[in-house]
Protein backbone atom coordinates (compact mmCIF):
# COMPACT_ATOMS: atom_id res chain seq x y z
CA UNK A 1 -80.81 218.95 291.88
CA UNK A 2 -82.41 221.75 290.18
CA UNK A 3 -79.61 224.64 291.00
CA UNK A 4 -81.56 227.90 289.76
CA UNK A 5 -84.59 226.60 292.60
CA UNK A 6 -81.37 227.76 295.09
CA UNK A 7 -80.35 231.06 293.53
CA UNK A 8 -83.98 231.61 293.93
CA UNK A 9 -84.17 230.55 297.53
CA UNK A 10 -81.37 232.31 298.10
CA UNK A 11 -82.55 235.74 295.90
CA UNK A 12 -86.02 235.71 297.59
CA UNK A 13 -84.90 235.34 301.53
CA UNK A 14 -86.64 231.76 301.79
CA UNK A 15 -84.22 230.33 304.53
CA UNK A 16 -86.02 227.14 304.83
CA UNK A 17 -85.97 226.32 301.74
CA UNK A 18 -82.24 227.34 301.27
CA UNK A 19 -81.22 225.09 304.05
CA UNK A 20 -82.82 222.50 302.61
CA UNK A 21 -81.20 222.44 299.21
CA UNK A 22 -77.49 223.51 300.59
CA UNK A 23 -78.15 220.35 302.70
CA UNK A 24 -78.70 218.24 299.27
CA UNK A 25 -75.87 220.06 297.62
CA UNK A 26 -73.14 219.66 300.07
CA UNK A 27 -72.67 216.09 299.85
CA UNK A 28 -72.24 216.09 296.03
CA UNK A 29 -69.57 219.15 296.48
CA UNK A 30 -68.06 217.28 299.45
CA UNK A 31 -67.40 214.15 297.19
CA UNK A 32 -66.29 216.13 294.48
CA UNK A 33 -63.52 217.38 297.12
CA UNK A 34 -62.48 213.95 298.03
CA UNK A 35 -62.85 211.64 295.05
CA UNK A 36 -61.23 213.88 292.53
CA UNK A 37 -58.39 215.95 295.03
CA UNK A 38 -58.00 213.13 297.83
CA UNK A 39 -59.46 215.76 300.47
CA UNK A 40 -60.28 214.28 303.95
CA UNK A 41 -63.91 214.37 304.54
CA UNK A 42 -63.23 217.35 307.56
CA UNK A 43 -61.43 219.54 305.25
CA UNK A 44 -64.53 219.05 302.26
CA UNK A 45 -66.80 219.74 304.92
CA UNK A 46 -64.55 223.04 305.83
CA UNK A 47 -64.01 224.09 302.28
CA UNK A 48 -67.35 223.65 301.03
CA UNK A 49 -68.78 225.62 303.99
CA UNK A 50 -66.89 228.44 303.39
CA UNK A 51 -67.75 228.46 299.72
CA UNK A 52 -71.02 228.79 301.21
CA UNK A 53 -70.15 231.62 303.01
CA UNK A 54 -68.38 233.33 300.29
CA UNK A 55 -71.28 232.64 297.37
CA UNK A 56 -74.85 233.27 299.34
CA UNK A 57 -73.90 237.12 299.70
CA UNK A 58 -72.94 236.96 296.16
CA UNK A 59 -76.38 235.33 295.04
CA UNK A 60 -78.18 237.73 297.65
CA UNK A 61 -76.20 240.72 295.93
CA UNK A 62 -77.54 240.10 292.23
CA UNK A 63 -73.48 239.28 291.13
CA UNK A 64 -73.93 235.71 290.59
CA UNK A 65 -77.51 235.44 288.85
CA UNK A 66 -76.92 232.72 285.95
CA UNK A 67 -78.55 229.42 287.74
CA UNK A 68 -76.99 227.18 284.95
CA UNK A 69 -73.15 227.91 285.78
CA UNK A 70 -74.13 227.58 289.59
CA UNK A 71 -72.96 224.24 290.10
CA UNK A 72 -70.00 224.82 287.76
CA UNK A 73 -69.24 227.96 290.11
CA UNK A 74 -69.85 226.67 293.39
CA UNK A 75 -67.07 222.91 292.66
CA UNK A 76 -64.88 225.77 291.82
CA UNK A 77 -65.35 227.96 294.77
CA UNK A 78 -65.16 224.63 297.07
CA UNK A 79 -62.09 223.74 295.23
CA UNK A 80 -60.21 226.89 295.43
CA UNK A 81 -61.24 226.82 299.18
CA UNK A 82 -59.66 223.45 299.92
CA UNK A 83 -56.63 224.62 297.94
CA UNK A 84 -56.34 227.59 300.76
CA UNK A 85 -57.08 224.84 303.51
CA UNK A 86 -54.26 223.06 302.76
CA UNK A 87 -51.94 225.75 301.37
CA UNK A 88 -50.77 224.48 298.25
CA UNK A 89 -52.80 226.94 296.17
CA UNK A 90 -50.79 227.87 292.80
CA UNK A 91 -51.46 230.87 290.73
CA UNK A 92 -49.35 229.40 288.10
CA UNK A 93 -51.94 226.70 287.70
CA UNK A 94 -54.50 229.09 286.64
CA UNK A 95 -54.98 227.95 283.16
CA UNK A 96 -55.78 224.20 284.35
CA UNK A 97 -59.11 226.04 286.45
CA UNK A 98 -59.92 228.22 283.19
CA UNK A 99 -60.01 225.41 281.41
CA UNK A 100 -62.32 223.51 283.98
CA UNK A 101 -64.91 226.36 284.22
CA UNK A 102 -68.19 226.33 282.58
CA UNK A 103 -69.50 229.85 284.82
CA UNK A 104 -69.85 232.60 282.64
CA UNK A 105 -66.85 234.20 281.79
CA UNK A 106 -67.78 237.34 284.29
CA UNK A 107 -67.93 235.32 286.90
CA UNK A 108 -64.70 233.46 286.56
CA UNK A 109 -62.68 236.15 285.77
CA UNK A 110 -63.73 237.95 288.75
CA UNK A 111 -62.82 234.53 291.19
CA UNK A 112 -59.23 234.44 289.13
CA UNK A 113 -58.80 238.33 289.69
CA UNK A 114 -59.64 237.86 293.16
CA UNK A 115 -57.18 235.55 293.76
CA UNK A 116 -54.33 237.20 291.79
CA UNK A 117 -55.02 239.66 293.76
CA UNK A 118 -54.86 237.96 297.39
CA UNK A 119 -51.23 236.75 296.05
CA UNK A 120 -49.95 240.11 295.03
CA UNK A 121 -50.97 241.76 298.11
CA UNK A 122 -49.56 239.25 300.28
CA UNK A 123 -46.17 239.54 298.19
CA UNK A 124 -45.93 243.33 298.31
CA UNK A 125 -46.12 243.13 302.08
CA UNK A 126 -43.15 240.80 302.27
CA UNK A 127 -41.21 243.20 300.28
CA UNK A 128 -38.65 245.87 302.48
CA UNK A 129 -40.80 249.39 303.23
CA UNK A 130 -38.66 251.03 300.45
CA UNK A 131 -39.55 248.59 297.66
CA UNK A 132 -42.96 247.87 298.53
CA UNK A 133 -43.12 251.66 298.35
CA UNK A 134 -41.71 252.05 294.88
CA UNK A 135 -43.61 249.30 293.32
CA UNK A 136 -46.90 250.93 295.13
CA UNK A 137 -45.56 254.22 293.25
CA UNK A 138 -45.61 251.92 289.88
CA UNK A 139 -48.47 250.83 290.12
CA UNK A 140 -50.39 254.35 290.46
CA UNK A 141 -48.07 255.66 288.17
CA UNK A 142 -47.31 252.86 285.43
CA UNK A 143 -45.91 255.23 283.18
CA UNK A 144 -43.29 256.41 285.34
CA UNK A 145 -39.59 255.97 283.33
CA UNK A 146 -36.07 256.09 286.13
CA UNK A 147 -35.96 259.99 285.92
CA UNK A 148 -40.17 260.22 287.05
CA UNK A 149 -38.94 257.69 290.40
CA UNK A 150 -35.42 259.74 291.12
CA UNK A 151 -37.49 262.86 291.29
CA UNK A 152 -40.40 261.61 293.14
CA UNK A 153 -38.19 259.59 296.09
CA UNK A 154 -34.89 261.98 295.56
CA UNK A 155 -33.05 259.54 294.55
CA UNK A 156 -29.73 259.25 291.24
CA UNK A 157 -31.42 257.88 287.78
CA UNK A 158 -29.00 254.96 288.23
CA UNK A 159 -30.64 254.13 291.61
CA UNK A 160 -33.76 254.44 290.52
CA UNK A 161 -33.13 252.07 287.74
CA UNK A 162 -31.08 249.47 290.26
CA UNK A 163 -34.23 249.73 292.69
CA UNK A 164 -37.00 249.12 290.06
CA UNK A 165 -35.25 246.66 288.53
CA UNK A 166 -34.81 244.96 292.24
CA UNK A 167 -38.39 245.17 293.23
CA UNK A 168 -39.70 244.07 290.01
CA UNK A 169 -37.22 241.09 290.16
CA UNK A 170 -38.29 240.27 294.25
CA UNK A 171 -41.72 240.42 293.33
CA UNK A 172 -42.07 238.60 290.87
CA UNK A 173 -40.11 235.44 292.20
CA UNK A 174 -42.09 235.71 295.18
CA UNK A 175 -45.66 235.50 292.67
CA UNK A 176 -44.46 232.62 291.44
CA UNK A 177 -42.77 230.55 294.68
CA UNK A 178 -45.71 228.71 294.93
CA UNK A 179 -45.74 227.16 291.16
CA UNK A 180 -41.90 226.55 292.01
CA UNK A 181 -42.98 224.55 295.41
CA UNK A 182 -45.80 222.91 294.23
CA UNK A 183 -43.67 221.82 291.39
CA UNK A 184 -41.29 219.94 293.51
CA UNK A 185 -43.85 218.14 294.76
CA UNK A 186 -44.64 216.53 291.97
């Protein structure tokens, strides 16, 4: 399958002609799911249609416009999906997908960001309201030393010391539980 004839499709509006090569595309990306991660054929189908739904607006928005690392792009947008579906996704696996990718490095880096992000995000809001609050002070204010956090929450210098050092600590451990679980599974 010629993949820049779908970025073109895709980049130009013709929906018939989109349909028609997604339709020749998603059984190579649904194999892919199950003959190389042991996926059941309903959760390739799943994953790769919400890769779908995830790269088109992409394509239609001029951010993914390299039709050579397309395929390379899309098995790793259907693979990170199915790692969501069934919940074992681990950021600490990261440099096993780097090495995988062929997209251009823009491209990847902004699908690795992405889901750095997702993880930190989902972290900070497990944290208690006074930690997630310092560690949201952190991050606007990286520069901030223990005497810059006692005066901004009116707090002692040893406090703010014991309470950075906390939510660092909480954080962190909970950005890498899933590298610890999926570990155990092995």
């Amino acid at each position: 399958m010629n993949y820049s004839e779908l970025v073109h499709a895709i980049q130009e509006g013709d929906q018939r002609k989109t349909d028609k090569l997604i339709a020749e595309a998603i059984p190579i990306l649904e194999r892919y799911l199950i003959s190389n991660f042991g996926a059941t054929a309903e959760n390739a189908e799943d994953s790769v249609q919400r890769m779908f739904e995830y790269i088109i607006p992409k394509i239609r928005n001029g951010e993914i416009n390299s039709p050579s690392g397309l395929l390379s792009y899309m098995l790793t947008g259907a693979r990170h999906s199915y790692y969501k579906t069934i919940q074992i996704f681990d950021s600490g696996n990261m440099d096993v997908v780097c090495e995988e990718l062929v997209a251009p490095a823009e491209q990847t880096s902004k699908l690795i960001r992405t889901e750095y992000l997702a993880l930190l995000q989902e972290c900070l809001g497990k944290l208690k309201q006074h930690y997630r609050n310092l560690m949201e002070f952190l991050f606007e204010h990286p520069e901030a030393d223990p005497e810059d956090i006692a005066e901004y929450f009116d707090i002692s210098i040893g406090n703010a010391w014991a309470r950075k050092h906390r939510a660092v600590q909480q954080l962190s451990d909970c950005v890498r539980a899933p590298l610890k679980k999926s570990e155990k599974k092995l």
